[in-house]
Structures are given as structure tokens and as C-alpha cells.
C-alpha atoms as a PDB file:
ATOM      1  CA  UNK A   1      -6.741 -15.223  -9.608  1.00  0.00           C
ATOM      2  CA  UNK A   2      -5.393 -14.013 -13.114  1.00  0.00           C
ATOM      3  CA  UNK A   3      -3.330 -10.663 -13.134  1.00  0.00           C
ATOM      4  CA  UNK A   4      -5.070  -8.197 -14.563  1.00  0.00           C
ATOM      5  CA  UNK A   5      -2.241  -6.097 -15.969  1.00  0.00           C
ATOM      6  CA  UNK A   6       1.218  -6.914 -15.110  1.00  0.00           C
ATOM      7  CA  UNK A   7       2.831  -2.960 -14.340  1.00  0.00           C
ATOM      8  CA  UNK A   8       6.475  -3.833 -13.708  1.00  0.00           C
ATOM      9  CA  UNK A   9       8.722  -6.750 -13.183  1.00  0.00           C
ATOM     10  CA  UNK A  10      12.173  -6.661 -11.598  1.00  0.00           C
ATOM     11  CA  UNK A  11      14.455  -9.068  -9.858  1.00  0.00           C
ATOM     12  CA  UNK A  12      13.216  -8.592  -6.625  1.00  0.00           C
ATOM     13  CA  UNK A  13       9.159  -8.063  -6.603  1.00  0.00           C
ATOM     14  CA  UNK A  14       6.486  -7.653  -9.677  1.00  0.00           C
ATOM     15  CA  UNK A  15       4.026  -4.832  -9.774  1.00  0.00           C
ATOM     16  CA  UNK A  16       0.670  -5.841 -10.685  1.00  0.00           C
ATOM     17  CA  UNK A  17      -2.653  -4.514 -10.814  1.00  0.00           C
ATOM     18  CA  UNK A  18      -6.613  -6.540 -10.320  1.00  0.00           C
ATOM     19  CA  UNK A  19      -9.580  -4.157 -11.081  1.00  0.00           C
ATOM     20  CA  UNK A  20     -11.648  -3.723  -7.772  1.00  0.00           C
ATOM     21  CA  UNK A  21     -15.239  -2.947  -8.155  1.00  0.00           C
ATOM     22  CA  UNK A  22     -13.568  -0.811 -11.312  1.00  0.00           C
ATOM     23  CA  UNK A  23     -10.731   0.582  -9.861  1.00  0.00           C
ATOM     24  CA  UNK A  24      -7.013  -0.626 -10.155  1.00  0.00           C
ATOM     25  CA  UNK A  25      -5.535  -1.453  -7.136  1.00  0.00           C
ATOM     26  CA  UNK A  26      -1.859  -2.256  -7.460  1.00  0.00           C
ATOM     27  CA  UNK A  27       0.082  -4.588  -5.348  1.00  0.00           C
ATOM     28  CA  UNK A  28       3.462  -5.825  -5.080  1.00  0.00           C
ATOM     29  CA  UNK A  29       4.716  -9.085  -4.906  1.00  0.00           C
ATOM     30  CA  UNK A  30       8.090  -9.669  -3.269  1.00  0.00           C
ATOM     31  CA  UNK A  31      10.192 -12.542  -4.958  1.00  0.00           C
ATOM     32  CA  UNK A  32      12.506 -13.333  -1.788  1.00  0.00           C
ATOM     33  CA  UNK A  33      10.655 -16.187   0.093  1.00  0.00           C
ATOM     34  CA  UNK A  34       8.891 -14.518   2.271  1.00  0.00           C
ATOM     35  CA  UNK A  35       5.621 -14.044   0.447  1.00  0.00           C
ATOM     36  CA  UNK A  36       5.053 -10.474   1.187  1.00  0.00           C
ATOM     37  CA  UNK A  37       2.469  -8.932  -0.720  1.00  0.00           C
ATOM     38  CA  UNK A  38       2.138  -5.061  -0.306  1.00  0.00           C
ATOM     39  CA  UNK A  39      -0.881  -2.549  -1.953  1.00  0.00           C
ATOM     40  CA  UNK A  40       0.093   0.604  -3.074  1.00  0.00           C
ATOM     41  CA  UNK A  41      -1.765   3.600  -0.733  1.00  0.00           C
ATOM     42  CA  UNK A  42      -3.590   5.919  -3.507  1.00  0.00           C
ATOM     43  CA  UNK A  43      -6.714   7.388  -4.190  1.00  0.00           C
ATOM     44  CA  UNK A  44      -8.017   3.816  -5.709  1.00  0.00           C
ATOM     45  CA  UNK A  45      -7.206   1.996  -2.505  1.00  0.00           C
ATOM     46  CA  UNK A  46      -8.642   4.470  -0.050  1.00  0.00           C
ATOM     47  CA  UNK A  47     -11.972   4.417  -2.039  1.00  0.00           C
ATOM     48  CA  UNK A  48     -12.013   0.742  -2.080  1.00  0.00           C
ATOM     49  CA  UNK A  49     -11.965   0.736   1.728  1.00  0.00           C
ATOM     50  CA  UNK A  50     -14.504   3.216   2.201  1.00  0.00           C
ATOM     51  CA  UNK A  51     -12.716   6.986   2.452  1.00  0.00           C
ATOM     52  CA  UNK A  52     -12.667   9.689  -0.295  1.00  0.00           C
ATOM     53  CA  UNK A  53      -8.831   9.616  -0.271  1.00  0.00           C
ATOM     54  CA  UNK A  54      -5.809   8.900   1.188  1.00  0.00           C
ATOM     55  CA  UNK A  55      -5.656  12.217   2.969  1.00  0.00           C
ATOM     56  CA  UNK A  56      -9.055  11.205   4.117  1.00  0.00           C
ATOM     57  CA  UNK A  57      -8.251   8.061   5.454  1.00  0.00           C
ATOM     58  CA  UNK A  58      -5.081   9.006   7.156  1.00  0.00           C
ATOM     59  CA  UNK A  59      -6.723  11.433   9.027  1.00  0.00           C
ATOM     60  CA  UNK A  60      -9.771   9.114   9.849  1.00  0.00           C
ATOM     61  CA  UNK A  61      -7.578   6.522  10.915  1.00  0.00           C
ATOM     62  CA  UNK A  62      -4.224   7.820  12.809  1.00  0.00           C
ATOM     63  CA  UNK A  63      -4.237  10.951  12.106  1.00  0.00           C
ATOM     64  CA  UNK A  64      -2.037  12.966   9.602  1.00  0.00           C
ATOM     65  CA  UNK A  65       0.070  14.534  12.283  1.00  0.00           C
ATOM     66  CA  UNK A  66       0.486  10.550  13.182  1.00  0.00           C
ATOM     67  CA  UNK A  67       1.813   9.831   9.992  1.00  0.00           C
ATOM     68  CA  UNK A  68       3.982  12.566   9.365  1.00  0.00           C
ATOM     69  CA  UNK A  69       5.729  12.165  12.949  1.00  0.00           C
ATOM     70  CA  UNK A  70       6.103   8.097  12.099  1.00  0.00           C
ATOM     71  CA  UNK A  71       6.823   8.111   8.412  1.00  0.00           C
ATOM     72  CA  UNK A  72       7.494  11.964   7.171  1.00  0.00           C
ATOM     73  CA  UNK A  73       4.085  11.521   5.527  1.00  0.00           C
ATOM     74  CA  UNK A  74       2.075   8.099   4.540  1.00  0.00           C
ATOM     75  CA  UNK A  75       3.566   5.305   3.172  1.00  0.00           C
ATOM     76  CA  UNK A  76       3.478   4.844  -0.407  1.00  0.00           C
ATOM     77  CA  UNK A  77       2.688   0.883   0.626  1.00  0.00           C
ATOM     78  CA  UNK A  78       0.911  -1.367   2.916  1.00  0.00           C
ATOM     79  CA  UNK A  79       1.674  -4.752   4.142  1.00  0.00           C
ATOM     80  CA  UNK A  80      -1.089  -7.184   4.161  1.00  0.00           C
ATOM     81  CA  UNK A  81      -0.629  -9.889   6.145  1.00  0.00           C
ATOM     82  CA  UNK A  82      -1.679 -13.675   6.042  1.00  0.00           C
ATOM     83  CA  UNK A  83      -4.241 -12.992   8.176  1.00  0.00           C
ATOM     84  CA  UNK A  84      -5.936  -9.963   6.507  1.00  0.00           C
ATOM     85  CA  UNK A  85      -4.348  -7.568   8.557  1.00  0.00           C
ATOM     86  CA  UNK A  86      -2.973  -3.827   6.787  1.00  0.00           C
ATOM     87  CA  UNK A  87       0.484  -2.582   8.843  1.00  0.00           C
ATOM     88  CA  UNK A  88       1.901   0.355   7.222  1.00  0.00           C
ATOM     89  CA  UNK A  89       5.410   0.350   5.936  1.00  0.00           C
ATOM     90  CA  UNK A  90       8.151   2.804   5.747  1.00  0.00           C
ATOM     91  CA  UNK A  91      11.310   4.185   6.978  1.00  0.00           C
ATOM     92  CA  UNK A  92      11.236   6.296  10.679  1.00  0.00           C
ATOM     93  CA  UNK A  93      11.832   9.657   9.836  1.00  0.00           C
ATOM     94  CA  UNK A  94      14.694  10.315  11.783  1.00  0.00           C
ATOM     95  CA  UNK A  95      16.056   7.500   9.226  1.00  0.00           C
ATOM     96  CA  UNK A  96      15.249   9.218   6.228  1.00  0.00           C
ATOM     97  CA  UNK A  97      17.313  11.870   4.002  1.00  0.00           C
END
């Protein structure tokens, strides 16, 4: 698979983004090893999995209130794992500023 536009590089992860069904969804690949590849949560990436945004989806999946008691809010990324599975990332609340 060929990047389709290459947003930012750094040190520690690249930015990318493929066009999905004409959208750009945006991932981030983690240079450390571990092979973590995240996708940023916006409008692009809720469409692409079926919702008519991300306010949409959070509430048709957890629940807002969910995500605001876990994570102050939704992520701004989600983990895909090896096996296809989506885990949300992000710092507890009660750990955040």
C-alpha cells in the first residue's frame, strides 16, 4: 500500500493519510517497535464506518456521557489492533490538566 500523502513526520511516529472511498483517513504510525498504528477519530472516519459523525458515533456506540466520564470527551485517536480490533486511546480524566 503506497501513502497517499505523507502529513507529518517526526522522530517518534509519521502522520499519513490513504483516500477511503474519497475521504482521507489519517493514521499514525509509531516508530518505537511496537508497530502501533492509530486512525485519527474525525468526521472522515466516522463516515467511513457508517455514522454521520463522530458525535454520532460516540453516542451510537458508548455513549457521550461514556466518553466524557472515561476520556473528558473522545479521543482524538484509535488503536487498531493486529487483529482488526478499534480500542480507544487517551488519558483518564482524573489524569488530565
Amino acid at each position: 500500500m503506497e501513502y497517499k500523502k505523507i502529513i507529518e513526520r517526526t522522530d517518534r511516529y509519521d502522520i499519513v493519510q490513504w483516500e477511503f472511498q474519497g475521504m482521507p483517513i489519517t493514521f499514525r504510525l509509531w516508530k518505537d517497535g511496537s508497530g502501533i498504528i492509530e486512525i485519527k477519530v474525525d468526521k472522515y472516519f466516522a463516515i467511513a464506518n457508517g455514522y454521520k459523525s463522530v458525535s454520532d458515533m460516540a453516542e451510537n456506540t458508548i455513549g457521550q456521557a461514556k466518553f466524557n466520564e472515561m476520556f473528558g470527551g473522545v479521543p482524538e485517536w484509535i488503536r487498531a489492533t493486529g487483529n482488526g480490533d478499534l480500542l480507544f486511546v487517551g488519558l483518564p480524566k482524573h489524569l488530565q490538566n
